[in-house]
Every structure is written in structure tokens, then in C-alpha cells.
Protein backbone atom coordinates (compact mmCIF):
# COMPACT_ATOMS: atom_id res chain seq x y z
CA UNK A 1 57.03 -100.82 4.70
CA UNK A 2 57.73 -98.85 1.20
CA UNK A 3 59.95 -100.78 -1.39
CA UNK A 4 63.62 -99.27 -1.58
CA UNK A 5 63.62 -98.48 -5.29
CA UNK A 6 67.12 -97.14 -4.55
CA UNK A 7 68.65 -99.23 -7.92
CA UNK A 8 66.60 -98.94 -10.07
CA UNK A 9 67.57 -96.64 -12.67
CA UNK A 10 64.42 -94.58 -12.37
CA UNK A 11 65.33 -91.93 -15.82
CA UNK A 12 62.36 -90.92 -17.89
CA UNK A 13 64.20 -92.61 -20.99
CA UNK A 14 63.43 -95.87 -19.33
CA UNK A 15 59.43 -95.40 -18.57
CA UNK A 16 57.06 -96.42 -21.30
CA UNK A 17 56.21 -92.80 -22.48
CA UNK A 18 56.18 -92.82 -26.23
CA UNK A 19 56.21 -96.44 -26.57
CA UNK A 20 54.00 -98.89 -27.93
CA UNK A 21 52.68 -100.81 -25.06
CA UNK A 22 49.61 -103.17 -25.02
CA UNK A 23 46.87 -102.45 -22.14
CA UNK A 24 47.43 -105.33 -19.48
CA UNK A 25 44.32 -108.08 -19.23
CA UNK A 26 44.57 -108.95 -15.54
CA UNK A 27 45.95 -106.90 -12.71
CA UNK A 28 49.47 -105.57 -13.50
CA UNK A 29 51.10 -103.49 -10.36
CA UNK A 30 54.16 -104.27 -11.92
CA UNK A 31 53.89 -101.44 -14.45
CA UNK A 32 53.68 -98.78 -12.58
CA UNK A 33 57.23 -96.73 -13.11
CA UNK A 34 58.75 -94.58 -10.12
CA UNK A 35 61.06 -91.26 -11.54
CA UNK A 36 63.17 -89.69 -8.65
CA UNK A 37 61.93 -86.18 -8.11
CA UNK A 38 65.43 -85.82 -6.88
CA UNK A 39 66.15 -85.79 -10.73
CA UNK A 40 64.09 -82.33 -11.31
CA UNK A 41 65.35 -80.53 -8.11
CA UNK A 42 69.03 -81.22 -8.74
CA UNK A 43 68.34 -78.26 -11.53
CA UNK A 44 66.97 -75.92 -9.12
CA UNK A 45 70.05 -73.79 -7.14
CA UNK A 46 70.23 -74.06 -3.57
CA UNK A 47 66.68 -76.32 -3.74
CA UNK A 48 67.50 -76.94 0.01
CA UNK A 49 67.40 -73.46 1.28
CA UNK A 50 63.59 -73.05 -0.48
CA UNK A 51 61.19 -73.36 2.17
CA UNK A 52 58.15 -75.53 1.21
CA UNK A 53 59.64 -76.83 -2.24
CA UNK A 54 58.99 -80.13 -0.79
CA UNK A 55 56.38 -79.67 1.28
CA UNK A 56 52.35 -79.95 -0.37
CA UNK A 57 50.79 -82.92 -2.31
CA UNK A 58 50.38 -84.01 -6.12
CA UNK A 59 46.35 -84.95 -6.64
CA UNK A 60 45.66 -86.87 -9.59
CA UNK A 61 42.24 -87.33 -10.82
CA UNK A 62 42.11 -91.18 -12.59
CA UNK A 63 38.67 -90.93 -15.18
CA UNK A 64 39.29 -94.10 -16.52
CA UNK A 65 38.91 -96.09 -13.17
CA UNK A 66 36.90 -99.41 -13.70
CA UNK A 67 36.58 -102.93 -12.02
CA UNK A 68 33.98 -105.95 -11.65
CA UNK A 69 32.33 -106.28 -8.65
CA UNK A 70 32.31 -109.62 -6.71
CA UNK A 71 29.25 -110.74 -8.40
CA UNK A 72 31.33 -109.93 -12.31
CA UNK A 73 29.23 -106.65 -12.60
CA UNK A 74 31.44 -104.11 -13.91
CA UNK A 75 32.01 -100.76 -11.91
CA UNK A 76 33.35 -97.23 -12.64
CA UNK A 77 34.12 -94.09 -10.49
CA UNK A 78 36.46 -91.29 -10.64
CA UNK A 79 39.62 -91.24 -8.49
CA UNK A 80 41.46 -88.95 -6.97
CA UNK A 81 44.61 -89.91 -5.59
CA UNK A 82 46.70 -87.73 -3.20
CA UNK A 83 50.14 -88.27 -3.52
CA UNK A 84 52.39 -86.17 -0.80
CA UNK A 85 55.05 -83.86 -2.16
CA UNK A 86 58.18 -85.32 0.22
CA UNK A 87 57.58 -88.39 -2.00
CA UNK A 88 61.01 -89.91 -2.84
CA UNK A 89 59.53 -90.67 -6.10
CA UNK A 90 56.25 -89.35 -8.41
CA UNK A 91 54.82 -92.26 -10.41
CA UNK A 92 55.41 -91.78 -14.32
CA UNK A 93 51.65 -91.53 -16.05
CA UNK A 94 51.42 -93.68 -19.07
CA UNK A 95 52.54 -96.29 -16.42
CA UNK A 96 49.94 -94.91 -14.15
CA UNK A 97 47.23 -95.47 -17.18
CA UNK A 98 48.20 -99.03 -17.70
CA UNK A 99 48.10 -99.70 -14.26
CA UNK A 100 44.49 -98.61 -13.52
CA UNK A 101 43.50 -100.30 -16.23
CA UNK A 102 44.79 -103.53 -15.14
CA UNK A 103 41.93 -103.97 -12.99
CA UNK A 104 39.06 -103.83 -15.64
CA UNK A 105 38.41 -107.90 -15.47
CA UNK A 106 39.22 -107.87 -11.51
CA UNK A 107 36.90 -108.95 -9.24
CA UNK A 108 36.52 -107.48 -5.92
CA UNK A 109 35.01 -104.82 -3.39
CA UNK A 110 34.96 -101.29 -3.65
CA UNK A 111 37.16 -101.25 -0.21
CA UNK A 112 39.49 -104.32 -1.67
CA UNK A 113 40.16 -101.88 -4.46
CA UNK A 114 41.43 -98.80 -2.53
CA UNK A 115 43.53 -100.75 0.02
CA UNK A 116 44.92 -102.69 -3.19
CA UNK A 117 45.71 -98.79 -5.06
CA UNK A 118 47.33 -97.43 -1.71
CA UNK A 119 49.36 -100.19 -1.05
CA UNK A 120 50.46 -100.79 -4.61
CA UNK A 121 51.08 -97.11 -5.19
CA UNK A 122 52.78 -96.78 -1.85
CA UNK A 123 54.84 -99.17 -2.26
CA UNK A 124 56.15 -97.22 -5.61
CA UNK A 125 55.87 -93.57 -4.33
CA UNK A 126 58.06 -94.90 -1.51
CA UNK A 127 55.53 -92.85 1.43
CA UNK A 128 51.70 -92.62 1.96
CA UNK A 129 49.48 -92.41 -0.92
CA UNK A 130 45.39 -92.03 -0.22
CA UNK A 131 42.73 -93.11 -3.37
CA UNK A 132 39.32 -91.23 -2.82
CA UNK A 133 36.66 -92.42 -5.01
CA UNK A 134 33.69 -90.32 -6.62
CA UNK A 135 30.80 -91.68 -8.44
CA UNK A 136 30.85 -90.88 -11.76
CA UNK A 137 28.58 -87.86 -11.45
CA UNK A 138 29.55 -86.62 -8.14
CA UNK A 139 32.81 -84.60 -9.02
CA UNK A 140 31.70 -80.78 -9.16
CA UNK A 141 33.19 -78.07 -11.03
CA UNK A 142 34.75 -75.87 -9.47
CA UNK A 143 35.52 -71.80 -9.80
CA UNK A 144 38.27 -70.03 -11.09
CA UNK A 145 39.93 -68.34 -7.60
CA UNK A 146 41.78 -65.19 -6.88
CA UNK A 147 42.53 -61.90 -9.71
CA UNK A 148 43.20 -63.10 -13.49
CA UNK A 149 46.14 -62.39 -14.78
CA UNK A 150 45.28 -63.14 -18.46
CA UNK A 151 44.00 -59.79 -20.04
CA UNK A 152 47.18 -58.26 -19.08
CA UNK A 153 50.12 -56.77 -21.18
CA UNK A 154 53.84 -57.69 -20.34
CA UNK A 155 56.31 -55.60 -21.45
CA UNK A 156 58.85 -58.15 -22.44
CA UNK A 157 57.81 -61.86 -23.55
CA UNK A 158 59.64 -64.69 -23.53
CA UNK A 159 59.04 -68.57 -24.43
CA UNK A 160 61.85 -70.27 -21.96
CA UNK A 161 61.96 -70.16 -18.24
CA UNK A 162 63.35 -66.57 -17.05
CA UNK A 163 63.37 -66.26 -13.54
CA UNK A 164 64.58 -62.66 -13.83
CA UNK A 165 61.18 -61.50 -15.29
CA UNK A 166 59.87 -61.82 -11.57
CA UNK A 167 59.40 -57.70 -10.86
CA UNK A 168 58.04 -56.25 -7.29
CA UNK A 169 56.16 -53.67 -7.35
CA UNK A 170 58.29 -49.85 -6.82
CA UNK A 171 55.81 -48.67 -4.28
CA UNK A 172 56.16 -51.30 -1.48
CA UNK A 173 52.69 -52.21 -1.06
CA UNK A 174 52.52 -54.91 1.81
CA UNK A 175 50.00 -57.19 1.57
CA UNK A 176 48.13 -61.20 0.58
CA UNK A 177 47.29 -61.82 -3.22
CA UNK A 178 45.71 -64.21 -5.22
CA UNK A 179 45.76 -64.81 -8.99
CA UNK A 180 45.43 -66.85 -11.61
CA UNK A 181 46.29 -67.80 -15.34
CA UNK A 182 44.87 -70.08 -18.02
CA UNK A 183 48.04 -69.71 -19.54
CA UNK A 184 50.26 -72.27 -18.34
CA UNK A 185 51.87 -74.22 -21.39
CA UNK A 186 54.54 -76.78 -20.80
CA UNK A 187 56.03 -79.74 -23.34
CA UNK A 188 56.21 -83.28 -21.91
CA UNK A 189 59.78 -83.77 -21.53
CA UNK A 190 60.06 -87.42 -23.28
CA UNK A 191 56.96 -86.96 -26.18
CA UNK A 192 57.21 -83.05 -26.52
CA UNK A 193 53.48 -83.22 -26.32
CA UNK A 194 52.08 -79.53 -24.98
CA UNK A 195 50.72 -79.74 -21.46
CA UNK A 196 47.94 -77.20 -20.38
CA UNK A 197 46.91 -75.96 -17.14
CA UNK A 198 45.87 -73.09 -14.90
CA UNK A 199 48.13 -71.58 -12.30
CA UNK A 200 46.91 -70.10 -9.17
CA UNK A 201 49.43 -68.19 -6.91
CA UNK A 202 48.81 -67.41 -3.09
CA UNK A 203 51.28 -64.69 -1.90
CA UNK A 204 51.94 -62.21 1.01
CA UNK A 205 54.81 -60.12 0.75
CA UNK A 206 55.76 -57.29 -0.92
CA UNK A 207 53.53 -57.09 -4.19
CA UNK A 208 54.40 -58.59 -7.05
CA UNK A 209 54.42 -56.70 -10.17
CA UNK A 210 51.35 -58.29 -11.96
CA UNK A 211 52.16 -58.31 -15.73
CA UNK A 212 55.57 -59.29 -14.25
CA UNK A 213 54.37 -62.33 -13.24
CA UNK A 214 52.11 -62.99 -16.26
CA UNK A 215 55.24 -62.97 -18.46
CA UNK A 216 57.39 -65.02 -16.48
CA UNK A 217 54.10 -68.08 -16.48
CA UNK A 218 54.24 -67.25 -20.00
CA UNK A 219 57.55 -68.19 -20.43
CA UNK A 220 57.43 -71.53 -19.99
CA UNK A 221 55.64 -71.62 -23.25
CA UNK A 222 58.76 -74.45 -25.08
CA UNK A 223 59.93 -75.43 -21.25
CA UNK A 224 60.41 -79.21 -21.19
CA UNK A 225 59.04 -80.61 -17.86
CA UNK A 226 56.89 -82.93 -16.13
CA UNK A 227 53.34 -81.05 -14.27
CA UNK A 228 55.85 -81.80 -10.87
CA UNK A 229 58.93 -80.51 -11.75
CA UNK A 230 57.55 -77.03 -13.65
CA UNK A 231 55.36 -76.24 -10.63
CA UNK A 232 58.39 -76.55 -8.25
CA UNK A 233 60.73 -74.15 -10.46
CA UNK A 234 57.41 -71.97 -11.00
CA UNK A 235 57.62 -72.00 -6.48
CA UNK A 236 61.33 -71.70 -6.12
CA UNK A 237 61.85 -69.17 -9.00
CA UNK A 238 58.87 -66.70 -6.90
CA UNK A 239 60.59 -67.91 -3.38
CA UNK A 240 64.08 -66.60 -4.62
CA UNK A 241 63.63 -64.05 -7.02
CA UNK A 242 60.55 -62.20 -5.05
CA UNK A 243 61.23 -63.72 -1.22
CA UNK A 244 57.46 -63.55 -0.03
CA UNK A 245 56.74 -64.18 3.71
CA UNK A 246 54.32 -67.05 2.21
CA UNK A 247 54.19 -68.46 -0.70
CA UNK A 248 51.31 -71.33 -2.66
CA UNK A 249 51.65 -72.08 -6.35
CA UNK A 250 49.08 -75.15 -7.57
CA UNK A 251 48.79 -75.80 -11.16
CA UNK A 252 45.14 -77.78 -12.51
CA UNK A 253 46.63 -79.80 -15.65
CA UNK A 254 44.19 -80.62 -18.47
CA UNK A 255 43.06 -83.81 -18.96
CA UNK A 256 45.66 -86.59 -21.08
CA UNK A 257 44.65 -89.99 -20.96
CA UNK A 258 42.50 -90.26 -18.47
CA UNK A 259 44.68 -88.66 -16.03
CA UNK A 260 44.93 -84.89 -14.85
CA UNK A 261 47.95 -83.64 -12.65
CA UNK A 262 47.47 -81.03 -10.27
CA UNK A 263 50.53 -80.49 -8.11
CA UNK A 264 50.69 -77.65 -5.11
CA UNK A 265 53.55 -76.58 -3.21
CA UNK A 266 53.15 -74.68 -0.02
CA UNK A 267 55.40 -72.60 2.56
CA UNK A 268 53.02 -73.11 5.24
CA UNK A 269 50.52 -76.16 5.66
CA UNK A 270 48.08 -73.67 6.70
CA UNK A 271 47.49 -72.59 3.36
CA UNK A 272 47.83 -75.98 1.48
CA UNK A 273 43.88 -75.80 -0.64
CA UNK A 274 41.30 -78.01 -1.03
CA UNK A 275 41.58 -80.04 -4.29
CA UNK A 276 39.48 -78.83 -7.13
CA UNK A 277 38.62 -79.39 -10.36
CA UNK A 278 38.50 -77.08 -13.01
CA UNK A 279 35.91 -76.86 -16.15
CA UNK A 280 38.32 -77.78 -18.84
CA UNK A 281 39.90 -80.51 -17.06
């Protein structure tokens, strides 16, 4: 049964983001910081009526993942955490970073550790979370996917959030498109420290006007927002403004301590991706 984390007041302003905090010695769940995604999509208009805004999964890779074995030999591996997108709650990442380090002088199995992660982070998420592990070596690189957007020209740029940049195309073309842009620049909403990460867009509608599209990822150049929150007004601002029959936006996050974000939101489960990650992550 998931906690009810209904009182707590679960505001950024609270978390430990830009505060000094020591790294716990022994196993710490405690640290780990829920923030109500309710608080991002209250700024999105008529979030209700947006098919899939809610609907996909955040996957977090965790490089700084290390524990002692039952014999006291120590043990690392990557993780990559899946944490579903009707979540009540995402779990704030500086706590997220403490907590995985808690378990550096731990003892125990491989299989104690996981069920120990899910449960703990579970617990905070309020609904399912799953912990794959890699070996340290065994997480490939994967390839950029769909048309680049990046060597195009917008006619209008912008640095804040303008949904209203969003063009189709004149000529009506019908039709399933991919892109992607390296692009993506967001400011952590608490430290103002510049988030980076590649956008990919799935979409089958009417076609979008390309450099249209390019300008409005642009825009979010000085937009304050966590990975979660930017990639759902990134999915609701397409759903509205361009009304596609289907819709995917996923966003691969650059590395920040330790941790990459990559959050996806999907119309139809159908077209939810594989996880990847990217070169410069």
C-alpha cells in the first residue's frame, strides 16, 4: 500500500535543492522528497481535456548507484528506474542523489537492493515504480531518431514559452513525423541552473510547420521548470495548439549529479518508446 503524502506540504521551496546537505552514512529512505505534479499541471488550461498528458513514464538513469555485497565487497551498476507518469507525485532529485547514496556502506543482495528501491520509492511516488540494473559497461548508446530540426531557420525567435509559435503547414499534408532537437534548454526552477536535453516528437496529423516547431522548443530557452513539468507543457501546448490524431514528446536530459531525467508523454500506449540513452548524457 503507497503512503498518503496528502499533508505534507510537498512545494519545491521545501526540498533540499540549493541547500547544503551532508551525504547520509547508512541507509536514509527518509530523504527522499515527493513534489505534487498536480503543482505543474494546475498551470496548464483545461490539463483535463489533453489526452495522454498523464499517461507515459519518467525513466531516470541513477550513475552513481553503489552498495556492499553480503560478504562487505563493494558493488556498482547503473540504474534505471521507471517511474509511471499517473504518479501522484515525481520524486525531487537532489533528494533522489542522497538517497542512492545512502546505501554505499549497506550490506546486502543485488535482489535485496531492488525490492528495497521499489518499495522505498513506491512508497514516495505514491504508485508502481520498477529499478532495472545494468552493469557498469552494459548501457549502450543509442541513435539520434527521426528528422533534425536543428539546422533550421525560424522566422521569429523567442526565449519564453509561446505556444502560439506552433504553425501547420498551409498545404494540408496528412501524414506521421518524427523529429528531433538538441536544443532543448530549460532553468531549474529553485537553483536557476540550465538544464539540457534532446527532444524527440512523434506526430500524425496534419503537418506541422517545421521551423515552427524549432522556434517554439527554442523558446523555452529562460523557462523555469522541472524535466516533468516542461515536457508536459511542450505535449499539451502541440495537443492544443496543433490537435494531432497522435501525439509522443520524450525529452533525454543531460546528465546532473549522477542523475539524468528523461520523461515521455504519450496519446496512445502503442507508441510509448523504448528507453534510450543518448551520447551526451
Amino acid at each position: 500500500m503507497f503512503n498518503d503524502l496528502s499533508h505534507h506540504e510537498n512545494h519545491v521551496e521545501n526540498s533540499l535543492l540549493g541547500q547544503s546537505t551532508e551525504y547520509p552514512q547508512q541507509y536514509s529512505p527518509s530523504v527522499l522528497y515527493p513534489i505534487a505534479r498536480s503543482l505543474g499541471r494546475e498551470h496548464i488550461a483545461h490539463a483535463e481535456q489533453i489526452q495522454g498528458l498523464q499517461q507515459g513514464t519518467d525513466w531516470w538513469h541513477v550513475f552513481e548507484l553503489s552498495w556492499l555485497n553480503p560478504q562487505g565487497i563493494p558493488q556498482v551498476a547503473i540504474g534505471r528506474l521507471h517511474i509511471p507518469a499517473e504518479s501522484p507525485y515525481l520524486i525531487e532529485s537532489k533528494s533522489l542523489k542522497l538517497y542512492f547514496n545512502s546505501f554505499n556502506f549497506e550490506q546486502m543482495s543485488r535482489e535485496k537492493l531492488i525490492a528495497t528501491v521499489q518499495d522505498d520509492l513506491s512508497s514516495v511516488a505514491a504508485a508502481q515504480v520498477k529499478l532495472e540494473l545494468f552493469d557498469a559497461n552494459q548501457l549502450d548508446v543509442a541513435q539520434l531518431m527521426g528528422q533534425c530540426l536543428d539546422h533550421l531557420q525560424p522566422s521569429k525567435i523567442e526565449y519564453h514559452p509561446n505556444a502560439q509559435l506552433l504553425q501547420k503547414k498551409a498545404d494540408a499534408t496528412q501524414g506521421e513525423f518524427y523529429y528531433h532537437s538538441n536544443l532543448l534548454r530549460s532553468n531549474c526552477p529553485v537553483t536557476s541552473q540550465p538544464d539540457w536535453g534532446t527532444v524527440f516528437i512523434r506526430y500524425q496529423g496534419q503537418a506541422v510547420c517545421e521551423e515552427s516547431l524549432l522556434a517554439y522548443i527554442i523558446s523555452y530557452r529562460q523557462h523555469n521548470g522541472f524535466h516533468e513539468q516542461c515536457v508536459e507543457q511542450i505535449y499539451a501546448d502541440i495537443w492544443q495548439q496543433l490537435q494531432p490524431e497522435k501525439l509522443m514528446v520524450y525529452a533525454a536530459y543531460t546528465r546532473r549529479g549522477g542523475l539524468d531525467i528523461n520523461p515521455c508523454r504519450v496519446s496512445h500506449l502503442d507508441w510509448l518508446p523504448q528507453p534510450v540513452r543518448l551520447a551526451r548524457q
